[in-house]
PDB file of N, CA and C in Angstrom:
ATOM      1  N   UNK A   1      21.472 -43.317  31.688  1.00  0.00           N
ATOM      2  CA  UNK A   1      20.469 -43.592  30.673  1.00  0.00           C
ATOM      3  C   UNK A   1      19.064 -43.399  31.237  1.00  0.00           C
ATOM      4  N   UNK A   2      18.721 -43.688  32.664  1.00  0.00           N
ATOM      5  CA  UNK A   2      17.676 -43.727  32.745  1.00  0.00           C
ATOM      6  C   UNK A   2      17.261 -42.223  33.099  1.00  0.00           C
ATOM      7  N   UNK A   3      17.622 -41.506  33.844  1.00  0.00           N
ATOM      8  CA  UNK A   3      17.913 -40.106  33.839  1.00  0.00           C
ATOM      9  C   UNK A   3      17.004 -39.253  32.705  1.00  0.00           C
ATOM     10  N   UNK A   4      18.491 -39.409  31.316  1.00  0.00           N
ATOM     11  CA  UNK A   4      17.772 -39.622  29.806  1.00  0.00           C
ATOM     12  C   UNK A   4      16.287 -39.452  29.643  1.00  0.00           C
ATOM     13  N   UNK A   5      15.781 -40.973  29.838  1.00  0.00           N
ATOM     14  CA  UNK A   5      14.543 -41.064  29.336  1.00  0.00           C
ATOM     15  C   UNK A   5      13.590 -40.058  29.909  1.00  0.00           C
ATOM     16  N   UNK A   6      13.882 -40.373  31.428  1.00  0.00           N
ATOM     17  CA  UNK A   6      12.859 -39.094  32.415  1.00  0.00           C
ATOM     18  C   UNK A   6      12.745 -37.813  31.365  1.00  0.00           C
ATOM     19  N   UNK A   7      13.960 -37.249  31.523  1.00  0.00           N
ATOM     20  CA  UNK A   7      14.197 -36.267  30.715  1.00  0.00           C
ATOM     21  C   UNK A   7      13.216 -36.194  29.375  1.00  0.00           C
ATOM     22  N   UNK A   8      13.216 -37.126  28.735  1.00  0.00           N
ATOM     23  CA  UNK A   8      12.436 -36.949  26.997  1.00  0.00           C
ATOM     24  C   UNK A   8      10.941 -37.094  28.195  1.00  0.00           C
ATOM     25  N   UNK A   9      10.486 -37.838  28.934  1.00  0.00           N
ATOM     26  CA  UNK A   9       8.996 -37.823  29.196  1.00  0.00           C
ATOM     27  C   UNK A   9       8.589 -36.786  29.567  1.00  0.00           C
ATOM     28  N   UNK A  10      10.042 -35.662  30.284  1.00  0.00           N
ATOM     29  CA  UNK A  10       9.095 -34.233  30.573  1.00  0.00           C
ATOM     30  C   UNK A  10       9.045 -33.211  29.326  1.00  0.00           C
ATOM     31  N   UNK A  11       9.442 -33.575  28.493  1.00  0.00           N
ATOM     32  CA  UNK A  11       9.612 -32.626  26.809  1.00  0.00           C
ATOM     33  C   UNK A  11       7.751 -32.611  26.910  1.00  0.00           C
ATOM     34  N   UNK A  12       7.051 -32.155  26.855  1.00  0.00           N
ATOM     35  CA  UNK A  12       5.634 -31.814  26.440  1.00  0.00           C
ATOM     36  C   UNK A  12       5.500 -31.343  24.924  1.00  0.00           C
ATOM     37  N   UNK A  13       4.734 -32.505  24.008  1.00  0.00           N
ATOM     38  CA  UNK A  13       4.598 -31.492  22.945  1.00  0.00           C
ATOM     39  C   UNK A  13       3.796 -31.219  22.602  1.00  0.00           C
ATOM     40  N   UNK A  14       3.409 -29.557  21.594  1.00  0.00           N
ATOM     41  CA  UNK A  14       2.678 -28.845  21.420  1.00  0.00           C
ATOM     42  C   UNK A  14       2.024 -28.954  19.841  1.00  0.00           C
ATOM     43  N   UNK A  15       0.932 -28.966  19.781  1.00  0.00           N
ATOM     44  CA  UNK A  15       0.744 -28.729  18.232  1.00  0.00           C
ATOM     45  C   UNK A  15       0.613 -27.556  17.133  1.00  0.00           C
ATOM     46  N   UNK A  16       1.450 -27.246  16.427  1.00  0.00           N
ATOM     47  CA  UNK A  16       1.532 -26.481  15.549  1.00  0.00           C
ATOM     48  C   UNK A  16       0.869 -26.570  14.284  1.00  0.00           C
ATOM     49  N   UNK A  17       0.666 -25.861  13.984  1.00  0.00           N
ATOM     50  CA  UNK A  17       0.018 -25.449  12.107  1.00  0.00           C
ATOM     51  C   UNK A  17       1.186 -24.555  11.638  1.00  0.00           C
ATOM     52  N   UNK A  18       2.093 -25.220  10.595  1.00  0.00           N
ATOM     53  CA  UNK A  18       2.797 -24.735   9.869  1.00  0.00           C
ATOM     54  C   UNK A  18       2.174 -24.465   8.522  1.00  0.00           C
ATOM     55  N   UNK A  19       2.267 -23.008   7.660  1.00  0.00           N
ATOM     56  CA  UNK A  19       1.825 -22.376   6.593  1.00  0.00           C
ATOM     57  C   UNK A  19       3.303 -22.157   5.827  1.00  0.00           C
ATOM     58  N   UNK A  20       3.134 -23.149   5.165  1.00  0.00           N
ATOM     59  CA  UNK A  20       4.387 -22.833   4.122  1.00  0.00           C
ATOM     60  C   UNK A  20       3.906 -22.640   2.310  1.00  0.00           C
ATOM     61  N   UNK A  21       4.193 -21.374   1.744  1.00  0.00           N
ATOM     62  CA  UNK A  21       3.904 -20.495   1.001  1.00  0.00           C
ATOM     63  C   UNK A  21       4.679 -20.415  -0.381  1.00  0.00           C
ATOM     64  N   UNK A  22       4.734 -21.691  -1.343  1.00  0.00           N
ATOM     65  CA  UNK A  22       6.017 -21.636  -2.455  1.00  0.00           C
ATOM     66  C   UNK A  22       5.489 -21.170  -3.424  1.00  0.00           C
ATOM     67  N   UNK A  23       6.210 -20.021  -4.254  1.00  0.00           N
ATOM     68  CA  UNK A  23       6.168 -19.569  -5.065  1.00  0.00           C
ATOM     69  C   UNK A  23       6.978 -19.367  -5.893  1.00  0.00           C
ATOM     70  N   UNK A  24       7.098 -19.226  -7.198  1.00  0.00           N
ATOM     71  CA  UNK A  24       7.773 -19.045  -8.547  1.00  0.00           C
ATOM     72  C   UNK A  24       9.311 -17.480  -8.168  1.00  0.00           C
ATOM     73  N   UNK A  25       9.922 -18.034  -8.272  1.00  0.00           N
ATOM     74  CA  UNK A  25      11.287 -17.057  -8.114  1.00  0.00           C
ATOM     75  C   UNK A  25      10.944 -16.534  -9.731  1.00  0.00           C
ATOM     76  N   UNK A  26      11.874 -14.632  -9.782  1.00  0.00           N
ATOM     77  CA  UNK A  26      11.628 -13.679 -11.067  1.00  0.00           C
ATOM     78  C   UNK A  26      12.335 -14.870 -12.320  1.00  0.00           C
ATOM     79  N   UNK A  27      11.630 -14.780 -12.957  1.00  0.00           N
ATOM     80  CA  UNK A  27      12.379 -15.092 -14.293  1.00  0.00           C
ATOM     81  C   UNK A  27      11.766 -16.682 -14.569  1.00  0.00           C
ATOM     82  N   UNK A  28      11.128 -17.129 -14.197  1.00  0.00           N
ATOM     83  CA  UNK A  28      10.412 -18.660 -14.138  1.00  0.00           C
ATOM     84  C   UNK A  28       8.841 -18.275 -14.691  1.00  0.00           C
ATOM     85  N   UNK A  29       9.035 -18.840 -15.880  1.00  0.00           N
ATOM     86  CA  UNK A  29       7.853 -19.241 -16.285  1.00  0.00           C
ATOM     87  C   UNK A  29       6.172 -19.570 -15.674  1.00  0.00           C
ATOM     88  N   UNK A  30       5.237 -18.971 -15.417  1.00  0.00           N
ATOM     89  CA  UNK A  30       3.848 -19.245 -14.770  1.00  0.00           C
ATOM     90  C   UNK A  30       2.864 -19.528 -15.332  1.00  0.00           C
ATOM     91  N   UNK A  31       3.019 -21.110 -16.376  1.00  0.00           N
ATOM     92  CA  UNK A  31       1.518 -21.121 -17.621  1.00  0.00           C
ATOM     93  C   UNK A  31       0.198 -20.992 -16.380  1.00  0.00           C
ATOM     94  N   UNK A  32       0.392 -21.500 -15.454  1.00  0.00           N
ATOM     95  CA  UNK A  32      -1.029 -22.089 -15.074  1.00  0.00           C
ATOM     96  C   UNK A  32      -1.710 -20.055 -14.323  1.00  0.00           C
ATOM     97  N   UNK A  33      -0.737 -19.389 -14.104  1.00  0.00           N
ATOM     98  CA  UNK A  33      -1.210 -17.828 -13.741  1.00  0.00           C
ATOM     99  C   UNK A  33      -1.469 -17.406 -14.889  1.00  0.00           C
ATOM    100  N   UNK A  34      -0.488 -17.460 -16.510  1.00  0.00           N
ATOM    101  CA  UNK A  34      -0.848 -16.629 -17.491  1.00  0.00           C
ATOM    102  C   UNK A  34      -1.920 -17.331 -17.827  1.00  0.00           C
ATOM    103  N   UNK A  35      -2.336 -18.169 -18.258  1.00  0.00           N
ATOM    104  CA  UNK A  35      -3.611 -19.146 -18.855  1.00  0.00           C
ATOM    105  C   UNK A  35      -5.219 -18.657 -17.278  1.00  0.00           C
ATOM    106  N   UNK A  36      -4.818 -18.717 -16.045  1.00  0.00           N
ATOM    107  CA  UNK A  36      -5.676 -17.957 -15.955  1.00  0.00           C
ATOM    108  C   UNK A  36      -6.108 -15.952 -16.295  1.00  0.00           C
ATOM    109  N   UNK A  37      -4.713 -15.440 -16.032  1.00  0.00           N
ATOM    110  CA  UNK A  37      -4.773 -13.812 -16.393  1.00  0.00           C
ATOM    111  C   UNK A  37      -5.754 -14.113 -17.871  1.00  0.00           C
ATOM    112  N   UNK A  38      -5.548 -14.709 -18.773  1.00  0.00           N
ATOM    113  CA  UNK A  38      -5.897 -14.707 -20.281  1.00  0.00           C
ATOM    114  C   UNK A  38      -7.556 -14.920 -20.153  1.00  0.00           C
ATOM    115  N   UNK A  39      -8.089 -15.520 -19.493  1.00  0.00           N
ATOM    116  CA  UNK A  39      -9.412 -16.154 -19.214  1.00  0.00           C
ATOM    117  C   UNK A  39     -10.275 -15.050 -18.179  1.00  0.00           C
ATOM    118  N   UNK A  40      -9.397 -14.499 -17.595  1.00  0.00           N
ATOM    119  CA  UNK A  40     -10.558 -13.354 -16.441  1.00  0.00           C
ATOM    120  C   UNK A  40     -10.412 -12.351 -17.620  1.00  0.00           C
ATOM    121  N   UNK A  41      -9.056 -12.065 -18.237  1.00  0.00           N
ATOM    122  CA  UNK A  41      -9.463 -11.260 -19.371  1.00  0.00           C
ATOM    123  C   UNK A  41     -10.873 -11.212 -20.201  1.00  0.00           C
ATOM    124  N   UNK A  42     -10.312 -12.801 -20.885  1.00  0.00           N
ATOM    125  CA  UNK A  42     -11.583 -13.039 -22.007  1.00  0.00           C
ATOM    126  C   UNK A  42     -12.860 -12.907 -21.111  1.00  0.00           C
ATOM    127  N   UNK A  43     -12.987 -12.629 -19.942  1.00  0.00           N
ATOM    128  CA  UNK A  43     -14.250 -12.912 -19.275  1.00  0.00           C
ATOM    129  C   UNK A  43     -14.411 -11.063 -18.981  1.00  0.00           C
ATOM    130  N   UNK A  44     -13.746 -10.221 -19.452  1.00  0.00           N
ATOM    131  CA  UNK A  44     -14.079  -8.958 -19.186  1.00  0.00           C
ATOM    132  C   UNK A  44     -13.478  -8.668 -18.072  1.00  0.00           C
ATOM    133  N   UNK A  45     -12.434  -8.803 -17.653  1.00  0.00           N
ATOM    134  CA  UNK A  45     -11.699  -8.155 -15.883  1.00  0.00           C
ATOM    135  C   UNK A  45     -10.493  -7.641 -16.602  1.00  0.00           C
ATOM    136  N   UNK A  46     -10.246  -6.600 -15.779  1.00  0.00           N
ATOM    137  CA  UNK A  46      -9.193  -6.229 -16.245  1.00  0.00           C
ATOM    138  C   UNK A  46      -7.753  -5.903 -15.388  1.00  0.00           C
ATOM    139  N   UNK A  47      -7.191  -7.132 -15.884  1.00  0.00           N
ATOM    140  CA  UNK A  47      -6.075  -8.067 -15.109  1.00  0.00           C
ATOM    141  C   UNK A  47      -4.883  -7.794 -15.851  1.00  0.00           C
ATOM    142  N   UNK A  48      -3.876  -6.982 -14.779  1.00  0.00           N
ATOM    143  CA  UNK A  48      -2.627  -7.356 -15.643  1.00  0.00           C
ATOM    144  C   UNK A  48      -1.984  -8.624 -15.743  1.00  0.00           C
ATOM    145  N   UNK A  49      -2.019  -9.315 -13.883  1.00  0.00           N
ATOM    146  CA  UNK A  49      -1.079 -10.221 -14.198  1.00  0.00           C
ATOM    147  C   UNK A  49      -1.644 -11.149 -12.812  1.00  0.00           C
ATOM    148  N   UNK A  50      -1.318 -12.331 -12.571  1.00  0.00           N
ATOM    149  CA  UNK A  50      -1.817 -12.813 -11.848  1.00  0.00           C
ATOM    150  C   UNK A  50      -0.275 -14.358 -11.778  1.00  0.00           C
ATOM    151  N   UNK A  51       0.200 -14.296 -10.426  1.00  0.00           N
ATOM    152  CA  UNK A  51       0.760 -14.991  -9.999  1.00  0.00           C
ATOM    153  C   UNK A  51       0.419 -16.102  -9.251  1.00  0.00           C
ATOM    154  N   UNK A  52       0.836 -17.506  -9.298  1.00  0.00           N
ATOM    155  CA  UNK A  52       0.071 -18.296  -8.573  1.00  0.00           C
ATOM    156  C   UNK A  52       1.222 -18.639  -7.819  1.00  0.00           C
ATOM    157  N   UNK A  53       1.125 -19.382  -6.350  1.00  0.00           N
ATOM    158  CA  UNK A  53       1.399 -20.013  -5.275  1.00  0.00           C
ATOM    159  C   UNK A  53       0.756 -21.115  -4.412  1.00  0.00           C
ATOM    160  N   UNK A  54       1.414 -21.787  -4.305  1.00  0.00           N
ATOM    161  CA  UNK A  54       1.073 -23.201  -3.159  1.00  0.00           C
ATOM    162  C   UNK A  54       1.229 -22.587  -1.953  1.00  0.00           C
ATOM    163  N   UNK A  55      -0.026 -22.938  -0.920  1.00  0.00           N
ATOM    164  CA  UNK A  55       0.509 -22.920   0.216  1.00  0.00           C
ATOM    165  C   UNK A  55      -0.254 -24.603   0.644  1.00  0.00           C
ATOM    166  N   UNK A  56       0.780 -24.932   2.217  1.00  0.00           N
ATOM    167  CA  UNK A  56       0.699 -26.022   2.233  1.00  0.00           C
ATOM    168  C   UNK A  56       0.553 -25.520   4.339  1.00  0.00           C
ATOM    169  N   UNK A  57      -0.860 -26.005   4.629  1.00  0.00           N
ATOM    170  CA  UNK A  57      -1.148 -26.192   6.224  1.00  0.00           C
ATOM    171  C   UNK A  57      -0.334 -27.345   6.773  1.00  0.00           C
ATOM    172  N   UNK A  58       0.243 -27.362   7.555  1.00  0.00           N
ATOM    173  CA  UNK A  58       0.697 -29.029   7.883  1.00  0.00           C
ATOM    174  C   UNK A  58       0.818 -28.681   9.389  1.00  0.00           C
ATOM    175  N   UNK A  59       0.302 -29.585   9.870  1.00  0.00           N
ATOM    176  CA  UNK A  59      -0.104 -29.339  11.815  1.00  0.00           C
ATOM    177  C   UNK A  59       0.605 -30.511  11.834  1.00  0.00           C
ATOM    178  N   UNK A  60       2.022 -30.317  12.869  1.00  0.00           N
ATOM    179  CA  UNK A  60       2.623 -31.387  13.167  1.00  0.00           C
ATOM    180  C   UNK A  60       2.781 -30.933  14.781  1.00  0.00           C
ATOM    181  N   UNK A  61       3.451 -31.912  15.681  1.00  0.00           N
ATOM    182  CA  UNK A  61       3.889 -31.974  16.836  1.00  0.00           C
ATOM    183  C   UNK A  61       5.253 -31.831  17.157  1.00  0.00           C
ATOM    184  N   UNK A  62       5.202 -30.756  17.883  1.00  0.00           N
ATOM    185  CA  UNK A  62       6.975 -30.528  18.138  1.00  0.00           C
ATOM    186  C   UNK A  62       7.251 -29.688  19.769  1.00  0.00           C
ATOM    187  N   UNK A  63       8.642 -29.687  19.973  1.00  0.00           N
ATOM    188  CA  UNK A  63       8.365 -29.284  21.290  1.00  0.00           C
ATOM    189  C   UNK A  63       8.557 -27.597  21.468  1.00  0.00           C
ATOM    190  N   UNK A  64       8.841 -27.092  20.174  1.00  0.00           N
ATOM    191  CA  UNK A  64       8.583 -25.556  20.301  1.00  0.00           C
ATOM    192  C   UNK A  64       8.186 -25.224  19.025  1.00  0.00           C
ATOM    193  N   UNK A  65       7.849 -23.856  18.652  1.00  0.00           N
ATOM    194  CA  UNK A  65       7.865 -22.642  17.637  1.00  0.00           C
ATOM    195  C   UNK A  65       9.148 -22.661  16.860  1.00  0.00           C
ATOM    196  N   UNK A  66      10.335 -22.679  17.447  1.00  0.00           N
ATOM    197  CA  UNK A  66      11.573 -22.467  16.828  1.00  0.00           C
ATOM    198  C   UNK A  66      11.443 -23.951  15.919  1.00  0.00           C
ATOM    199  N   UNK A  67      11.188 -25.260  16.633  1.00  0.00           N
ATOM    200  CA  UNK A  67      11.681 -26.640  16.357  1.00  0.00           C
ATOM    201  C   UNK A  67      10.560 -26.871  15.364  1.00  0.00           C
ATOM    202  N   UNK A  68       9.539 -26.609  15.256  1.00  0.00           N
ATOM    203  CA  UNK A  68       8.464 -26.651  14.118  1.00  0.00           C
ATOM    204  C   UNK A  68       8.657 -25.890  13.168  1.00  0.00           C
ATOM    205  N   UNK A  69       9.815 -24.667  13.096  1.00  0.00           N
ATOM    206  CA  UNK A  69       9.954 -24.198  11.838  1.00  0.00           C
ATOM    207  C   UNK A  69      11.425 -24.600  11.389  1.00  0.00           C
ATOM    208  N   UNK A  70      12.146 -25.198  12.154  1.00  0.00           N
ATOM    209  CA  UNK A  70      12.952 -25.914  11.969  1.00  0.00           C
ATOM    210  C   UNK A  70      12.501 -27.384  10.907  1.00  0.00           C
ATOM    211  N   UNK A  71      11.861 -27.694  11.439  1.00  0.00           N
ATOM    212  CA  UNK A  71      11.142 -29.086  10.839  1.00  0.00           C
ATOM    213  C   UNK A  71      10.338 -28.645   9.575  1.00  0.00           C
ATOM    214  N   UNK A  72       9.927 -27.381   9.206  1.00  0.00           N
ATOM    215  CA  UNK A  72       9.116 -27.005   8.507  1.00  0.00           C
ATOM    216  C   UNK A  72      10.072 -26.694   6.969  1.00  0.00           C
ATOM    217  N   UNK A  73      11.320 -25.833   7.781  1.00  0.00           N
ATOM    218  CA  UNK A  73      12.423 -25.639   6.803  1.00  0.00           C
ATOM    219  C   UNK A  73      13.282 -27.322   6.105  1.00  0.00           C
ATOM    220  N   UNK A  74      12.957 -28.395   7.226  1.00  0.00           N
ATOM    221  CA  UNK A  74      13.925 -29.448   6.220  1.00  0.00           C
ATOM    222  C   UNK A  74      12.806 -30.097   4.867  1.00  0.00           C
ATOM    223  N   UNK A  75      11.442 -30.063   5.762  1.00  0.00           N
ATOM    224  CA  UNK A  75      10.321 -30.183   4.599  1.00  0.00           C
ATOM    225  C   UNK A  75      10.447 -29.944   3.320  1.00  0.00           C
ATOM    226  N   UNK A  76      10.789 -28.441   3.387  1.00  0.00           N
ATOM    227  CA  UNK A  76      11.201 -27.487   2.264  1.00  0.00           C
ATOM    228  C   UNK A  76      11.893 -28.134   1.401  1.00  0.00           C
ATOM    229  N   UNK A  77      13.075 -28.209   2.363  1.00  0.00           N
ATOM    230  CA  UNK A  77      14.462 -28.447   1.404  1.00  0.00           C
ATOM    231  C   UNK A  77      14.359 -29.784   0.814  1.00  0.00           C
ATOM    232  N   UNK A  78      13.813 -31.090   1.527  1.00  0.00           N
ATOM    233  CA  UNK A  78      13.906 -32.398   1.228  1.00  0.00           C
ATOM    234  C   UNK A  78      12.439 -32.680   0.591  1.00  0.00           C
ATOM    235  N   UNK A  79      11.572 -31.903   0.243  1.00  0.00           N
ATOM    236  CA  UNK A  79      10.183 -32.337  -0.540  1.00  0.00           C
ATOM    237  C   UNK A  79       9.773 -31.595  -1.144  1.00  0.00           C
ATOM    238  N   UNK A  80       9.196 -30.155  -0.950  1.00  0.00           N
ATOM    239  CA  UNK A  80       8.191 -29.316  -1.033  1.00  0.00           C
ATOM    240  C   UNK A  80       8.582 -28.059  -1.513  1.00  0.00           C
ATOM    241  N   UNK A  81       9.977 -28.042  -2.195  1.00  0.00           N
ATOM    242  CA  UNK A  81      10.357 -27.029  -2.858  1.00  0.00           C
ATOM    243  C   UNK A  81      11.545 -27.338  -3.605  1.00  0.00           C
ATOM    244  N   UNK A  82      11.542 -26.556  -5.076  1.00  0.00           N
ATOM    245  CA  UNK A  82      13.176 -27.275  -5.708  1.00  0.00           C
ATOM    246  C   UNK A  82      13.761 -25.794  -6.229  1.00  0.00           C
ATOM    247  N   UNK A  83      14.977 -25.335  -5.150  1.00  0.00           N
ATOM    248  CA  UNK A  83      15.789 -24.145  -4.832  1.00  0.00           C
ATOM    249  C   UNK A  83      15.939 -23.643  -6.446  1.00  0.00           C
ATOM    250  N   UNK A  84      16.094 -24.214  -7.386  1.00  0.00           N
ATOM    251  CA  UNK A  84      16.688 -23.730  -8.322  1.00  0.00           C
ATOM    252  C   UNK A  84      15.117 -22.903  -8.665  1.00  0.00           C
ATOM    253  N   UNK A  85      13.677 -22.876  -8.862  1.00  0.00           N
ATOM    254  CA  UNK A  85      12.539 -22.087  -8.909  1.00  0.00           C
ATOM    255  C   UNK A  85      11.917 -22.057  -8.224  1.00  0.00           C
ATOM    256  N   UNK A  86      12.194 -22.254  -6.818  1.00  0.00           N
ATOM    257  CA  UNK A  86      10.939 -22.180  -5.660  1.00  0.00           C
ATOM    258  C   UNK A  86      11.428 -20.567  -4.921  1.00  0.00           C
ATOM    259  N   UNK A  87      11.062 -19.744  -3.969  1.00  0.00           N
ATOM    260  CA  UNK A  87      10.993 -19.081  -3.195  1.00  0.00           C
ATOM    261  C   UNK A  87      10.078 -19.565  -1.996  1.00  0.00           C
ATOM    262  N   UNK A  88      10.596 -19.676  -0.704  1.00  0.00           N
ATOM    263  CA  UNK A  88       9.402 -20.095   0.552  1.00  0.00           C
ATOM    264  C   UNK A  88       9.089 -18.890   1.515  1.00  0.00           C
ATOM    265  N   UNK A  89       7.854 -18.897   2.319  1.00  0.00           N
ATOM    266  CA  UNK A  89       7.848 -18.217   3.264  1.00  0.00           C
ATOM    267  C   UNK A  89       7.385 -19.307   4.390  1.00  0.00           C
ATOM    268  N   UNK A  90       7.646 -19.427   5.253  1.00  0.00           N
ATOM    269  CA  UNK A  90       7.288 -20.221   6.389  1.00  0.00           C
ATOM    270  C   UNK A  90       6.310 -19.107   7.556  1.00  0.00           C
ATOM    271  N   UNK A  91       5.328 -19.604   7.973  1.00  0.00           N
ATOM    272  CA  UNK A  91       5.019 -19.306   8.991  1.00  0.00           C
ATOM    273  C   UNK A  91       3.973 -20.080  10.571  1.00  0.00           C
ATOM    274  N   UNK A  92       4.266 -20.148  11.632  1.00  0.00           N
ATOM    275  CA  UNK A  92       4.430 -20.680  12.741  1.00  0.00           C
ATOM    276  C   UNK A  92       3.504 -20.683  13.870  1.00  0.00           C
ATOM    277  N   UNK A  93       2.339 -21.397  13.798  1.00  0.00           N
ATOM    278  CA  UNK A  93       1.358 -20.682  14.736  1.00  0.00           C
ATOM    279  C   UNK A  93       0.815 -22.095  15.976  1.00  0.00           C
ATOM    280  N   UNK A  94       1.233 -21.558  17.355  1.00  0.00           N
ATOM    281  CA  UNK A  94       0.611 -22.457  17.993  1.00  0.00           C
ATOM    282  C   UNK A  94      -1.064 -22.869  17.826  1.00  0.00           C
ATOM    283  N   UNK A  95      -1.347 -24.197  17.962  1.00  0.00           N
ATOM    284  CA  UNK A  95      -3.203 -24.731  17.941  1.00  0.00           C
ATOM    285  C   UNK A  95      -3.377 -24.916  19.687  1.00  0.00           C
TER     286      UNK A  95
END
């Protein structure tokens, strides 16, 4: 056990900025993109279509790149996206 612990005190961790990117999967409804497309219209632009997306910065602490997008993907699944209309992109950048 004590071994163990040594062990977790030499883990060093690093801080990451995770960019996770949810957007509307084909066939899902987008009032808040069509209601703006309709408005740059009425304002004279000429817009076919305009898609909207969340992205979400989240700088957490982890002990790698792999394990922060690991952590980034359960985010996903358990908060920050609902599979049946979300699509994600994750991406991974040491600070």
């Amino acid at each position: 056990m004590k071994a163990f612990k040594s062990f977790i005190l030499l883990i060093k961790l690093m801080k990451y900025a995770v960019k996770i990117e949810v957007s509307l999967k084909p066939g899902h409804s987008n009032p808040e993109g069509e209601t703006i497309t309709q408005l740059l219209k009425e304002l004279g632009y000429q817009v076919e279509k305009i898609d909207m997306s969340k992205i979400y910065t989240i700088i957490i602490q982890s002990s790698s790149q792999t394990e922060a997008k690991i952590k980034a993907e359960e985010m996903c699944k358990r908060l920050l996206t609902n599979p049946t209309k979300d699509n994600y992109a994750i991406s991974v950048v040491e600070q």
